[in-house]
Protein backbone atom coordinates (compact mmCIF):
# COMPACT_ATOMS: atom_id res chain seq x y z
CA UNK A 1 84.61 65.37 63.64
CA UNK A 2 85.67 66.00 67.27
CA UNK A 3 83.51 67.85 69.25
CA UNK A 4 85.18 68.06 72.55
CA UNK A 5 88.63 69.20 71.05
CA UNK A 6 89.46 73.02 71.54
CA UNK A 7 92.86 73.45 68.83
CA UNK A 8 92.75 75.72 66.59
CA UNK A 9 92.67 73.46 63.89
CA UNK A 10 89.04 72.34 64.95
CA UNK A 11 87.34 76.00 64.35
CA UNK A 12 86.57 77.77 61.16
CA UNK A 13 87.99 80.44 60.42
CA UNK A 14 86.50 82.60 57.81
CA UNK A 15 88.29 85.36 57.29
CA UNK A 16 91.98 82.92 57.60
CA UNK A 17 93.76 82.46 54.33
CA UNK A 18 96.36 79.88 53.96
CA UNK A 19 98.81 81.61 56.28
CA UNK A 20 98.89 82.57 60.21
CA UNK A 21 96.30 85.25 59.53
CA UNK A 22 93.03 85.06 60.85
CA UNK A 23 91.34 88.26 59.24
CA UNK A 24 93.29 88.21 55.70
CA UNK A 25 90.72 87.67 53.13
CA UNK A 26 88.83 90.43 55.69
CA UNK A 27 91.47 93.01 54.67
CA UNK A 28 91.73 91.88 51.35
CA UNK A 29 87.66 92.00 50.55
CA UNK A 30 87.52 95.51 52.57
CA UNK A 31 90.38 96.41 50.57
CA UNK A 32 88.88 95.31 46.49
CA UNK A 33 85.42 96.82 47.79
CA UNK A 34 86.94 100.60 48.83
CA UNK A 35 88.64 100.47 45.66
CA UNK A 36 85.83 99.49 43.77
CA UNK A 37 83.20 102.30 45.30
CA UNK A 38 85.91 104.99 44.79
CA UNK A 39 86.53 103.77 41.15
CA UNK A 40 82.71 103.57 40.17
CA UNK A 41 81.95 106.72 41.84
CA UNK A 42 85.11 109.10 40.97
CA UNK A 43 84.39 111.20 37.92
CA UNK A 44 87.49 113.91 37.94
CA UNK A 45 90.54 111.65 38.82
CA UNK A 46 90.73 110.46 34.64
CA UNK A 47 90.04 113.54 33.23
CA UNK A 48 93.26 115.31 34.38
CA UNK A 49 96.97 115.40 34.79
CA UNK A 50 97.83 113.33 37.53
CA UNK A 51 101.23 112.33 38.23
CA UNK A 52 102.43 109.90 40.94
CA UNK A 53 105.88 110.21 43.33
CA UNK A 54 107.59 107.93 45.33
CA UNK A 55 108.57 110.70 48.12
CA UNK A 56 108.65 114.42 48.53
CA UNK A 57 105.98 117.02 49.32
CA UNK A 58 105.55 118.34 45.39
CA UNK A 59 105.92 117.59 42.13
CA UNK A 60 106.60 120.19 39.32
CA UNK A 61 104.58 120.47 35.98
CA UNK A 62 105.96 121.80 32.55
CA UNK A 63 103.97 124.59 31.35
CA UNK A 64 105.38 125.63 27.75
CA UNK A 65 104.27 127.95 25.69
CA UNK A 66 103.85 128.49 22.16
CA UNK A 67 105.72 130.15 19.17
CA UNK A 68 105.37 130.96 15.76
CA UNK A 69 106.70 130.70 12.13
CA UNK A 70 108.54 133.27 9.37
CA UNK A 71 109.62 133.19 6.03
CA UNK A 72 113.09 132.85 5.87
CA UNK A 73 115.30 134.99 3.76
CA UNK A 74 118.17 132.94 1.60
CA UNK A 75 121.56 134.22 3.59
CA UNK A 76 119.63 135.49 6.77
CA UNK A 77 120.68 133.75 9.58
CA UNK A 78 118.48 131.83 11.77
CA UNK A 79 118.96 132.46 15.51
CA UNK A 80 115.62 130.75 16.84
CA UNK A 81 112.44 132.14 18.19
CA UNK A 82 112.12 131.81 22.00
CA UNK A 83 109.47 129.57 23.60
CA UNK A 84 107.98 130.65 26.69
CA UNK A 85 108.02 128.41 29.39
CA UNK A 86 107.43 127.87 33.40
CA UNK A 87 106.45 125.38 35.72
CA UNK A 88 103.47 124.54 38.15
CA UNK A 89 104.30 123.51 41.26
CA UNK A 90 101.74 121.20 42.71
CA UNK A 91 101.94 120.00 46.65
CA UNK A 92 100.50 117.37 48.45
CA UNK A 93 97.53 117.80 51.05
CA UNK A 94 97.63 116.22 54.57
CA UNK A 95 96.28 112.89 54.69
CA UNK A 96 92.99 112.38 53.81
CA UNK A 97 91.09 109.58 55.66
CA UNK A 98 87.85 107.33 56.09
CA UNK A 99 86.94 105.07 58.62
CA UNK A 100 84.78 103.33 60.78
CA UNK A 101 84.52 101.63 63.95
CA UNK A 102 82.97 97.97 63.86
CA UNK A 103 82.24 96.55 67.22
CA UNK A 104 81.86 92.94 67.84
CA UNK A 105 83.81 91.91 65.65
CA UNK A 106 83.10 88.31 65.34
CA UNK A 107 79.51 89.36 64.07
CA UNK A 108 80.78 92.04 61.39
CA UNK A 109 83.06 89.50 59.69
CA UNK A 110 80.17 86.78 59.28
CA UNK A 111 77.59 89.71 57.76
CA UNK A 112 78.80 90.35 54.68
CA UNK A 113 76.63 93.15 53.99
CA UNK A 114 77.16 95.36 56.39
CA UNK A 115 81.38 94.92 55.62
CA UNK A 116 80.35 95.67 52.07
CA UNK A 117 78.18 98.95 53.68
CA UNK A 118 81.22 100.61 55.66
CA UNK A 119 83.38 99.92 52.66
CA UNK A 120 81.45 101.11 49.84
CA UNK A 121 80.04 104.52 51.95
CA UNK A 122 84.35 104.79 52.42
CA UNK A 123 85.58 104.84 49.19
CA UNK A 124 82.30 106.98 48.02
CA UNK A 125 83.69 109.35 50.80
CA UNK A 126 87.35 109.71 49.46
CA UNK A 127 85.37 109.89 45.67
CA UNK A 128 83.51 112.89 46.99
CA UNK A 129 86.21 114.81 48.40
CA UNK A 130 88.71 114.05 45.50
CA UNK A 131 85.55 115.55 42.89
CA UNK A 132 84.92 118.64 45.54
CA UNK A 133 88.65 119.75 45.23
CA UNK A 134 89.62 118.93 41.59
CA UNK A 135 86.59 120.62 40.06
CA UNK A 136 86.74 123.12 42.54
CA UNK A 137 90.60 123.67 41.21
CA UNK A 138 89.61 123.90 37.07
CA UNK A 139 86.96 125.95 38.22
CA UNK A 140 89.93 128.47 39.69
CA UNK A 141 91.26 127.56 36.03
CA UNK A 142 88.59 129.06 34.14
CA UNK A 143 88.03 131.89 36.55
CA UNK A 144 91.99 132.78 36.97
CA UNK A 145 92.11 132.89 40.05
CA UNK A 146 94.73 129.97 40.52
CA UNK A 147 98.34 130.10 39.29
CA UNK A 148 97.70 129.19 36.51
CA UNK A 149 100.38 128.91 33.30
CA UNK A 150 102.29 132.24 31.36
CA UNK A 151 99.81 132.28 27.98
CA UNK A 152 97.48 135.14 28.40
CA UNK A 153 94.10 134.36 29.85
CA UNK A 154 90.48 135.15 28.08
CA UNK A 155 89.86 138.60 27.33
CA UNK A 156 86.07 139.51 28.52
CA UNK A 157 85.08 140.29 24.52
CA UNK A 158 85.16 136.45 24.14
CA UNK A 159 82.58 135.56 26.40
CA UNK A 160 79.21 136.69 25.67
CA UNK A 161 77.86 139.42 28.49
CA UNK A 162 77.52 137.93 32.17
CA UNK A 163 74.31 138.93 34.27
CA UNK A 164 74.39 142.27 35.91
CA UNK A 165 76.82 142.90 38.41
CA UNK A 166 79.31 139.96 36.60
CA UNK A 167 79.61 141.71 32.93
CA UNK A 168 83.03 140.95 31.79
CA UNK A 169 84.17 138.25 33.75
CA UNK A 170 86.89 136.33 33.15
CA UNK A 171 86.14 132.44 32.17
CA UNK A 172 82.31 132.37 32.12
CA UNK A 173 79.64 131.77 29.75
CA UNK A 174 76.40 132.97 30.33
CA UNK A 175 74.52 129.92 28.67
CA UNK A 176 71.09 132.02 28.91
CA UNK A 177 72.90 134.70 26.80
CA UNK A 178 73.77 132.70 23.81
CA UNK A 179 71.77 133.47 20.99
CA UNK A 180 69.86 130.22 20.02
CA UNK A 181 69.31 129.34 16.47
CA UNK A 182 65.82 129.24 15.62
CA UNK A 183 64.25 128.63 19.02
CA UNK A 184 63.49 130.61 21.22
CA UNK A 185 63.44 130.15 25.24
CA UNK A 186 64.40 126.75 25.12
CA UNK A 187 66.10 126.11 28.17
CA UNK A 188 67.87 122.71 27.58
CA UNK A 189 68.68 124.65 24.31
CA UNK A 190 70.45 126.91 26.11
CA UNK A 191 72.41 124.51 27.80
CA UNK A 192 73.53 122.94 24.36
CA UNK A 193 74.20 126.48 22.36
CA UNK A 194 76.32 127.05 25.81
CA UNK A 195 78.94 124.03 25.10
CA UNK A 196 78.80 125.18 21.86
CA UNK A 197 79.96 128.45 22.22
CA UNK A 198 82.73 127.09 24.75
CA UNK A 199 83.97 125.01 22.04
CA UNK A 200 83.89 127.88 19.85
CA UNK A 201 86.26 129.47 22.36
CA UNK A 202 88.36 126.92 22.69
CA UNK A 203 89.17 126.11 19.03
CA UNK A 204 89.29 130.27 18.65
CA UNK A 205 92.13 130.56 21.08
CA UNK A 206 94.02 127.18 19.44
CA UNK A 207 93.29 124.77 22.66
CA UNK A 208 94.29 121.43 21.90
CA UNK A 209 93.04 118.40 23.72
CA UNK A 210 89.63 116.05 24.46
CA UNK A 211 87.12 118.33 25.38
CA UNK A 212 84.88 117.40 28.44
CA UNK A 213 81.98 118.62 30.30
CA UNK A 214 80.51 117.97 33.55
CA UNK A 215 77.66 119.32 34.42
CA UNK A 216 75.22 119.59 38.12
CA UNK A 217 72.62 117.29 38.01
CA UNK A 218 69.58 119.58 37.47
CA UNK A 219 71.47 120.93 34.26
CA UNK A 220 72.28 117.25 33.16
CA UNK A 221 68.96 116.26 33.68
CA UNK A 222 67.18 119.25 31.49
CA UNK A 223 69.29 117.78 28.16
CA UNK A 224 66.83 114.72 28.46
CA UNK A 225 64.06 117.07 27.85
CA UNK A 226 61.22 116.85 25.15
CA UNK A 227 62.65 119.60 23.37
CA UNK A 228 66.59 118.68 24.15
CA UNK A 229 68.49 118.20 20.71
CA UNK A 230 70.77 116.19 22.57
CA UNK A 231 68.63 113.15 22.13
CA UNK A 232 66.70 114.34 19.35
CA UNK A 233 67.81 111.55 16.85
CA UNK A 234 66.19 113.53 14.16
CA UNK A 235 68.60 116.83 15.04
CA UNK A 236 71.54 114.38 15.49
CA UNK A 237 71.52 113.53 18.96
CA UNK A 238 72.61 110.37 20.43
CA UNK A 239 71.27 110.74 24.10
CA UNK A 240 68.73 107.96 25.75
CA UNK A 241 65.77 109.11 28.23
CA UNK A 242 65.43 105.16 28.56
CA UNK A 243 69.04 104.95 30.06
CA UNK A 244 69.30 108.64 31.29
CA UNK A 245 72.37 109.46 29.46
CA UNK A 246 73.65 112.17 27.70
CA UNK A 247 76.70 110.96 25.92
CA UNK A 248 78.04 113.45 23.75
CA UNK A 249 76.82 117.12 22.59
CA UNK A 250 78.98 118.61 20.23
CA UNK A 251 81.86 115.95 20.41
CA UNK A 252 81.93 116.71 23.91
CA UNK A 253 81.47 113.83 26.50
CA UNK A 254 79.00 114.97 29.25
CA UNK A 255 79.39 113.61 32.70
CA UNK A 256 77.52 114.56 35.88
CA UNK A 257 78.19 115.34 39.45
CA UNK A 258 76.73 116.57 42.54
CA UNK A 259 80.54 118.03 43.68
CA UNK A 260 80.79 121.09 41.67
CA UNK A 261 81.82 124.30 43.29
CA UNK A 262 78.05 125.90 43.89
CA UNK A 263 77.94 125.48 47.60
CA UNK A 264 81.10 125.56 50.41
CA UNK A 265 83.20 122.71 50.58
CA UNK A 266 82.44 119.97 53.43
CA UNK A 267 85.52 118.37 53.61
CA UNK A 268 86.47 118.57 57.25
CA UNK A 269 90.24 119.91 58.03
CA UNK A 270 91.99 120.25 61.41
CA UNK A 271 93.34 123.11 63.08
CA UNK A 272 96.67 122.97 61.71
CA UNK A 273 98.46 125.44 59.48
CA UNK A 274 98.57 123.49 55.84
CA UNK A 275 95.24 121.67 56.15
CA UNK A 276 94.12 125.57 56.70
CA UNK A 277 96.12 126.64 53.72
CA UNK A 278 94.87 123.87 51.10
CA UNK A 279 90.88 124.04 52.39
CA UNK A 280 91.09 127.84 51.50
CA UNK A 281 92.82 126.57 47.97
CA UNK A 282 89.61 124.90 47.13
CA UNK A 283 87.41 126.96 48.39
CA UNK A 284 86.23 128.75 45.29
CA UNK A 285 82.44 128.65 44.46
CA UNK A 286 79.77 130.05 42.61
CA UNK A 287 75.97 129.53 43.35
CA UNK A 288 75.50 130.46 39.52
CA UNK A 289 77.59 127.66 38.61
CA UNK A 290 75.96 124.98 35.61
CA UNK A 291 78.84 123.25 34.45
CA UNK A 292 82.65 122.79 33.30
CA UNK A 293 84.24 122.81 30.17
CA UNK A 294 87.95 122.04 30.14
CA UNK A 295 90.78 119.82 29.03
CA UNK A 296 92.79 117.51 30.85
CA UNK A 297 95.70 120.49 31.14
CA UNK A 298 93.16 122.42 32.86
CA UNK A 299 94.16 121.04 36.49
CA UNK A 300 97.51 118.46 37.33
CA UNK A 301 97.41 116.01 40.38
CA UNK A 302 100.32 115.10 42.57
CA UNK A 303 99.80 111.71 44.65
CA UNK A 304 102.07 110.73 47.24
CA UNK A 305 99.89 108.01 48.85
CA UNK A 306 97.41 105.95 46.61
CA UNK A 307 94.56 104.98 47.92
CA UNK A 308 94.88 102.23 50.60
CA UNK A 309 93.36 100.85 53.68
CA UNK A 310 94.55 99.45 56.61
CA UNK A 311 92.41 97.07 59.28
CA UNK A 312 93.64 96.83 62.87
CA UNK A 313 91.33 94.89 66.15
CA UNK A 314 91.87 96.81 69.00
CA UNK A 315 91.83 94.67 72.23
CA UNK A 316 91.17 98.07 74.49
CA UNK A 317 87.90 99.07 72.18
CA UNK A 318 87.20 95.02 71.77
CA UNK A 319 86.20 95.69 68.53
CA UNK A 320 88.13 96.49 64.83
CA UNK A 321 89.32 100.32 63.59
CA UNK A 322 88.87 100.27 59.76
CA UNK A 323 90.44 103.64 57.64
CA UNK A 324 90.72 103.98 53.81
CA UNK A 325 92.91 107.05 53.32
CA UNK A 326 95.06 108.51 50.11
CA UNK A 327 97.56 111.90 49.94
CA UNK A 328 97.53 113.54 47.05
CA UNK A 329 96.98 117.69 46.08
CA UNK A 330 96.18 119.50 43.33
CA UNK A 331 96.64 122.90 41.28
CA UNK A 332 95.76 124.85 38.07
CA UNK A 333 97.38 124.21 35.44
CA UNK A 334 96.77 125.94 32.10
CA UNK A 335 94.04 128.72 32.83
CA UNK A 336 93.23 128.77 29.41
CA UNK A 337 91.64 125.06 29.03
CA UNK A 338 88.59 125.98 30.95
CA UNK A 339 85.71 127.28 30.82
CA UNK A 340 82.77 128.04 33.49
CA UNK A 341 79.41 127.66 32.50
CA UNK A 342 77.00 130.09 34.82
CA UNK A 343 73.45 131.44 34.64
């Protein structure tokens, strides 16, 4: 050991990997951890279309109809029914970006924690946007108001009545208006006869496809009631007040989130034109709003950027910029494989 020496090769570097770079495994760790936070707290991403390009500004969706079937006549010739068919045009949103400051830099890298801190509350951030404007886009599905495909949308006699002022709306189920069998008042019933009746809809109107639900978290939390048959192993139910979850009701996997479209969106957008443009796209809400129930063809993704980071010291600051950032956009895509669940 040489105490007086002052080469490099005398200090410790902990953030150096085996090359020239002092704050690699720094990047690296910041890097695994965003991706990890995003990941474990990102509920929409996997339950639609998503599609990734290599450059551009959108990426176009098939949307194809259906057709149907006739006997056929011996001699008759057969000229082919016509499909209908169109295409969704999805483009990608401005940058989207995370980051912190970290002064004293020396410090930061040797406390572990706080690293881990910035990087996890980053990739939550990116996770919460990327919920806000997907659900907020399947709930434009259900409701029509996106661009949805060519098939003919709900007609209001397949959704029960809507509270006054809302009769006949497109896309919504009133969950308090579904007629319960043999209770009466339940309220996590309610919620259950609700997902029901969307399947119902669903399977009336021939949509294909994994079913999922997601519902806000004070609707989640009433199917681990007393009276909830979705953990009532005697009615069926396969839920768990022990671990809070509520897998399945109905075949349908339940997930919860706190980024539905009840409230105004939070994401924070510049001035310019197209960040204008694609906040207004997801600005739909509804303060009635319980839940979701759609397919993965409800809403397609396009990403241009993946999610990445980048890590950069800045000698004038004397201190390190760290951003997590992704591009990607999104858009309806089949108005029929969604349903709104209000009361």
């Amino acid at each position: 050991m040489s105490w007086n020496s002052t080469t490099e090769a005398s200090v410790s570097r902990l953030g150096k990997g085996s090359g020239a770079d002092k704050r690699a495994l720094f990047l690296k760790q910041f890097s695994g951890e965003v991706l990890t936070a995003f990941e474990e707290k990102n509920i929409a991403m996997p339950l639609h279309r998503v599609r990734t390009i290599n450059s551009g500004k959108s990426a176009q969706f098939p949307s194809i109809g259906t057709t149907t079937a006739a006997y056929h006549s011996a001699g008759e010739t057969i000229f082919g029914g016509s499909v209908p068919a169109s295409e969704i045009t999805v483009t990608v949103d401005d940058l989207l970006v995370s980051s912190a400051f970290v002064p004293k830099i020396d410090d930061a890298m040797n406390h572990y924690d706080v690293r881990s801190i910035y990087s996890a509350e980053m990739g939550n951030a990116l996770a919460n946007a990327a919920d806000r404007n997907i659900f907020s886009t399947i709930y434009s599905a259900a409701t029509g108001t996106g661009n949805g495909d060519q098939e003919a949308q709900w007609t209001n006699g397949d959704f029960a009545n809507l509270s006054a002022g809302a009769t006949g709306a497109k896309g919504k189920i009133d969950i308090k208006t579904v007629a319960a069998e043999g209770t009466s008042g339940a309220v996590a019933q309610d919620v259950v006869n609700g997902i029901i009746k969307a399947l119902e809809t669903f399977d009336k109107h021939d949509v294909t496809g994994e079913k999922y639900c997601v519902l806000n978290p004070e609707t989640y939390y009433l199917l681990l009631g007393a009276d909830s048959t979705a953990i009532n192993r005697d009615f069926g139910g396969n839920g768990s007040v022990a671990t809070g979850q509520v897998p399945t009701v109905g075949g349908v996997k339940i997930f919860m989130s706190n980024h539905l479209p009840i409230d105004a969106q939070s994401t924070d957008t510049p001035s310019g034109a197209n960040e204008a443009n694609r906040a207004t796209a997801y600005a739909g809400r509804d303060a009635d709003l319980k839940g979701l129930m759609f397919t993965k063809d409800a809403a397609a993704t396009v990403k241009l950027l993946d999610l990445g980071v980048e890590s950069e010291y800045q000698i004038e600051r004397q201190g390190t910029l760290m951003v997590a950032k992704y591009a990607m956009g999104h858009n309806v895509l089949r108005n029929k494989s969604a349903i709104a669940l209000v009361a």
